[in-house]
Protein backbone atom coordinates (compact mmCIF):
# COMPACT_ATOMS: atom_id res chain seq x y z
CA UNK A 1 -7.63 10.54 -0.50
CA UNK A 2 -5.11 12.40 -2.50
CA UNK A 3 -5.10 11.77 -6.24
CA UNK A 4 -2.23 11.95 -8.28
CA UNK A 5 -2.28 11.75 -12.72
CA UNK A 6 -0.15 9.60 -14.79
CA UNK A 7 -0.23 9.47 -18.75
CA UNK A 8 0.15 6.59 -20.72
CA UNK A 9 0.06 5.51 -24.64
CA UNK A 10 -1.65 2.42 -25.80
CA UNK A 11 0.22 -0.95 -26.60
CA UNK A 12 0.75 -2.07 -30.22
CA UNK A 13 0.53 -5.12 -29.39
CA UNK A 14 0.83 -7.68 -26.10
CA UNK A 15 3.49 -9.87 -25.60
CA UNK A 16 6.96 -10.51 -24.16
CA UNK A 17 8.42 -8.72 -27.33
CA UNK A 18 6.70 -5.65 -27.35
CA UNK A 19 7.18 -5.28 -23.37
CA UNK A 20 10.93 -5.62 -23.97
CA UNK A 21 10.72 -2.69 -25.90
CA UNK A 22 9.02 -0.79 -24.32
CA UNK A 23 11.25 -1.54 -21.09
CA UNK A 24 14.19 -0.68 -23.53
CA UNK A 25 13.08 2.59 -24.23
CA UNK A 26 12.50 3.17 -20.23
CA UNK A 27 8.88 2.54 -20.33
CA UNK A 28 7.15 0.19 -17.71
CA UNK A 29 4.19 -2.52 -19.62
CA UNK A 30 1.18 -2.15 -17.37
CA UNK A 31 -2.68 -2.83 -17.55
CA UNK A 32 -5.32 -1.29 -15.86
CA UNK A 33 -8.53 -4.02 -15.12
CA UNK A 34 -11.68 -4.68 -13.24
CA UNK A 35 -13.36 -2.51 -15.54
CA UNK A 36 -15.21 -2.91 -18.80
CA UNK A 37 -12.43 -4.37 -20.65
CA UNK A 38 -8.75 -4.67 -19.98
CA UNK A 39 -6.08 -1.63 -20.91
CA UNK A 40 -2.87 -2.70 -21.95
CA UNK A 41 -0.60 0.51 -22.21
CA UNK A 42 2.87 1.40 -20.95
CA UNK A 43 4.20 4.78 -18.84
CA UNK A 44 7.44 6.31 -18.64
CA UNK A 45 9.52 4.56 -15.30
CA UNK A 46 10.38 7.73 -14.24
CA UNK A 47 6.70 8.52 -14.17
CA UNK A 48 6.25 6.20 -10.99
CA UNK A 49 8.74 7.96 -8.59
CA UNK A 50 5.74 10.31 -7.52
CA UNK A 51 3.68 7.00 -6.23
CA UNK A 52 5.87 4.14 -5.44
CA UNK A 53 8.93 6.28 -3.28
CA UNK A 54 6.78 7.47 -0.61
CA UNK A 55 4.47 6.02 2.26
CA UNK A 56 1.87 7.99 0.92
CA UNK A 57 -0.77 6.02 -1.00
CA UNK A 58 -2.65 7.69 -4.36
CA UNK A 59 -6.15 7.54 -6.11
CA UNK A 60 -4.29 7.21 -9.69
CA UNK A 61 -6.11 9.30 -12.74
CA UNK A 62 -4.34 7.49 -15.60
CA UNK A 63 -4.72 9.06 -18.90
CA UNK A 64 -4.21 6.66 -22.11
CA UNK A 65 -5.54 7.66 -25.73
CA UNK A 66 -7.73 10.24 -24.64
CA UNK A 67 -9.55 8.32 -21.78
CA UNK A 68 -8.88 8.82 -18.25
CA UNK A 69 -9.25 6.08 -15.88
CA UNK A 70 -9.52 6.29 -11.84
CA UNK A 71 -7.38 3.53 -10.40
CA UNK A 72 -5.31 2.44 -7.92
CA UNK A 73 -2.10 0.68 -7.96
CA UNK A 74 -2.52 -2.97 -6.73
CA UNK A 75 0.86 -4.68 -7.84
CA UNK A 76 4.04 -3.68 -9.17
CA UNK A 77 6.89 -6.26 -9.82
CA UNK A 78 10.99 -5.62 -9.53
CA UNK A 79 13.87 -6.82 -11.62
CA UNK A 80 15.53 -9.59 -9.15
CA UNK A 81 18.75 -7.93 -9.39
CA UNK A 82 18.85 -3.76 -10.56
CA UNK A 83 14.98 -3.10 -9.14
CA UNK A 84 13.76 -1.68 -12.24
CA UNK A 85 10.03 -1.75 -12.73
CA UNK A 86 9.13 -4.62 -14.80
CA UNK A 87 5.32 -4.89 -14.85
CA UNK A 88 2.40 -2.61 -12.99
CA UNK A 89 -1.20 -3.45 -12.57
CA UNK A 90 -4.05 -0.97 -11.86
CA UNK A 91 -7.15 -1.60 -10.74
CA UNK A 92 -9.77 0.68 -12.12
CA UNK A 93 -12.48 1.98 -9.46
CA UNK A 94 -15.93 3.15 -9.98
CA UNK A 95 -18.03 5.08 -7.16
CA UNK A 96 -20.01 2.42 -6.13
CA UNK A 97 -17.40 -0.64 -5.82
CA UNK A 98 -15.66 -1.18 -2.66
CA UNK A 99 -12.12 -1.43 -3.15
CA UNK A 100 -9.01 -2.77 -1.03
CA UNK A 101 -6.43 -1.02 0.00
CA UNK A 102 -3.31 -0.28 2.78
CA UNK A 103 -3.63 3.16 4.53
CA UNK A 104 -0.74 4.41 6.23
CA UNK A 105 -1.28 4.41 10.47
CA UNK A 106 0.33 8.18 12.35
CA UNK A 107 0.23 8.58 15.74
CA UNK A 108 -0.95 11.35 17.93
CA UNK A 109 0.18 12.76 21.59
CA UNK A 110 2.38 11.14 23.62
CA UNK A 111 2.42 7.91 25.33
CA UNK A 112 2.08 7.76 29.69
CA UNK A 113 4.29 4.30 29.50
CA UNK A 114 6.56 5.91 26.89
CA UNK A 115 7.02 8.80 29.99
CA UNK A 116 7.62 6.30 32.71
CA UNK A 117 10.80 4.31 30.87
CA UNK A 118 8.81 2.33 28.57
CA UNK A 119 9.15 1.90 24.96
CA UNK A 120 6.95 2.46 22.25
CA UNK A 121 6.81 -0.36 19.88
CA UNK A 122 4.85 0.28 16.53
CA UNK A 123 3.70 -3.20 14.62
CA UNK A 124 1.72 -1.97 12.10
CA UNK A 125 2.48 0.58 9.88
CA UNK A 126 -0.54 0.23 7.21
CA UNK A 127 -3.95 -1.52 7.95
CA UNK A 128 -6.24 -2.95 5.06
CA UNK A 129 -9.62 -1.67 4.67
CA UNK A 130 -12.49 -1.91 2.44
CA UNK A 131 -14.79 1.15 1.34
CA UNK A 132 -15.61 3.22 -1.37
CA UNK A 133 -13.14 5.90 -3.19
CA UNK A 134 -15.17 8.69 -2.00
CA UNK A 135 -14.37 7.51 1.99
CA UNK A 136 -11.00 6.44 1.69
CA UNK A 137 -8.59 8.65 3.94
CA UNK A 138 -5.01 9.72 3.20
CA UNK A 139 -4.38 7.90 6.36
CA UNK A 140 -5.36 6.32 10.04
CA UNK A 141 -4.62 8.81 12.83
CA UNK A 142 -4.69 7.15 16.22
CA UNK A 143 -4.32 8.58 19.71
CA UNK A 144 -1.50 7.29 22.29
CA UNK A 145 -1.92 9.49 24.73
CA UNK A 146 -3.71 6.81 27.27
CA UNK A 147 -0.95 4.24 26.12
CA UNK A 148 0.43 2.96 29.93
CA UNK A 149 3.02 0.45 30.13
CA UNK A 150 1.14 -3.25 28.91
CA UNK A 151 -1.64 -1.27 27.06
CA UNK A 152 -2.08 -1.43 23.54
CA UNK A 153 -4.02 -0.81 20.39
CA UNK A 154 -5.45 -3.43 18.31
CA UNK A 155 -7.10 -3.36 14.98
CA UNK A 156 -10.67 -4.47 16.76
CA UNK A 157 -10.11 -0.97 19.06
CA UNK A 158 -10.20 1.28 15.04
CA UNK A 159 -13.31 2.78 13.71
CA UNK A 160 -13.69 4.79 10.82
CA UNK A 161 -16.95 5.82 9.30
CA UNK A 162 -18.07 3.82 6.19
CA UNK A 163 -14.48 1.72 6.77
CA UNK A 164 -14.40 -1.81 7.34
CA UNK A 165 -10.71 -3.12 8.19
CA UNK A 166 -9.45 -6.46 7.17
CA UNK A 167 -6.20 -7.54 8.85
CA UNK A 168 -6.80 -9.61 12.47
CA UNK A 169 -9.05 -7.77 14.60
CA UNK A 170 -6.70 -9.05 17.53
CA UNK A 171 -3.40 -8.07 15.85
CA UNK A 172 -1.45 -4.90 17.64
CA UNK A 173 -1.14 -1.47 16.27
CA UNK A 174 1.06 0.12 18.87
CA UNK A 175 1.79 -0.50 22.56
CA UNK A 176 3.60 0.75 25.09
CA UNK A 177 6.17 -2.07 26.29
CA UNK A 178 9.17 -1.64 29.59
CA UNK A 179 12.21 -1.80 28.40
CA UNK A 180 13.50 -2.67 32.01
CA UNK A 181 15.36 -5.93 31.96
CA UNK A 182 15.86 -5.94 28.64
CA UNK A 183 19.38 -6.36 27.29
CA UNK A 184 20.65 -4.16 23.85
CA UNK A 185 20.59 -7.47 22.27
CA UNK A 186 17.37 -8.04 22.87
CA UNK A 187 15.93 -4.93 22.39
CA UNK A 188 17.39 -5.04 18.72
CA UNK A 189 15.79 -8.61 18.18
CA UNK A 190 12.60 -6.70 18.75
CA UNK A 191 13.07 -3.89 16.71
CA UNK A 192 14.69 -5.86 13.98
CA UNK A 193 10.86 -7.60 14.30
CA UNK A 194 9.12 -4.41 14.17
CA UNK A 195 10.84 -3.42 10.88
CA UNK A 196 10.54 -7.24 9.16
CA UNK A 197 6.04 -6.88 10.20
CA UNK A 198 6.15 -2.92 8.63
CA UNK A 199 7.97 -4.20 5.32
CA UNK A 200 5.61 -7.70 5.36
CA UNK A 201 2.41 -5.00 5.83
CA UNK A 202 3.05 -2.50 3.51
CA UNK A 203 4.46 -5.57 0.67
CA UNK A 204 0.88 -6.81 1.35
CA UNK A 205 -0.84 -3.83 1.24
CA UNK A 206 0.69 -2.97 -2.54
CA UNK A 207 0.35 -6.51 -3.37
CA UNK A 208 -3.14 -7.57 -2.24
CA UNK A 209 -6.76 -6.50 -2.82
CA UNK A 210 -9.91 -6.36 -4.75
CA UNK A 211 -9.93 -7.24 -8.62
CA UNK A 212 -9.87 -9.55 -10.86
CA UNK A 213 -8.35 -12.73 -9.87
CA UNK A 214 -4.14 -13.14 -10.95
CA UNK A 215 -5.06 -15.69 -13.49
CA UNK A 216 -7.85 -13.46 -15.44
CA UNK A 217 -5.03 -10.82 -15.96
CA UNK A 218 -3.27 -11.45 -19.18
CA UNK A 219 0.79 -11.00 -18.24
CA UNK A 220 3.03 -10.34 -21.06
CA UNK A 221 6.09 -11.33 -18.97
């Protein structure tokens, strides 16, 4: 998996105060955890363009007062109303934890039902697996090419080596679906659908995971 670095500088202190500040002076209050102890530091909101505006998803090296810790970003929470950042957590990996995470799905080839009229409807955009740093891929290539009209892909049908995937096992990828019969209103139901279950997988997959449970992580909010 591709790694990307952030630096950070060490809180004074913790508390709604101090993280007003430091969101003043257009720094995001974050904490990295499921280590040793937890870090309480803040980075530059500019800083998080690089991981949070792309589909891509980052091993984070975070540098704070000389240390560098190997994390990965497990929640990040949005101002209700301008979508700054106000709060990011990190969960600190070691080589022989599992961790959680949402890898982006691609595709491959071409679809035989996409070919003969049919559509090509994509439900999943990110699937949730378990495994160690060192196995975690950039992402889940999977092959359409023997994708007829009614077949699909489920999560049960994925294998990875030294993965082990966590959404439904009966829950569908992609499949090829006809399109025949289908009215324009209809067919933008669906794909209004297919958009709501990407945003609802890849919220999930930046907001769920290993680590220490919510109520052990000490919020400042």
């Amino acid at each position: 998996m591709k790694t990307v670095s952030l630096s950070g500088s060490l809180r004074e202190n913790v508390g709604k105060k101090d993280a007003k500040k430091n969101r003043r002076e257009g720094k995001v209050p974050c904490v990295i955890y499921g280590g040793e102890k937890q870090i309480h530091f803040a980075i530059e909101e500019k800083s998080f363009k690089k991981i949070i505006f792309t589909p891509e998803v980052y091993l984070i090296n975070i540098k704070v007062d000389g240390k560098e810790y190997q994390t990965i970003l497990q929640d990040i929470q949005y101002h209700p109303v301008n979508d700054n950042i106000l709060h990011a957590d990190f969960l600190e990996i070691t080589p022989e934890k599992p961790v959680t995470i949402a890898v982006p799905v691609k595709f491959e080839g071409v679809a035989p039902g996409v070919l003969q009229g049919g559509r090509l409807v994509k439900k999943i955009r990110k699937l949730k697996v378990s495994g160690l740093a060192e196995d975690l891929p950039d992402f889940i290539m999977l092959s359409i090419d023997k994708l007829d009209i009614g077949i699909s892909i489920r999560v049960k049908d994925v294998v990875y080596k030294n993965l082990t995937f966590l959404d439904t096992p009966n829950a569908v990828i992609v499949a090829a679906k006809t399109a025949r019969g289908m009215s324009e209103e209809e067919l933008a139901e669906e794909e209004a659908a297919e958009a709501a279950a990407a945003a609802a997988a890849a919220e999930e997959g930046t907001e769920d995971g290993e680590g220490a449970p919510k109520e052990e992580k000490k919020r400042d909010e």
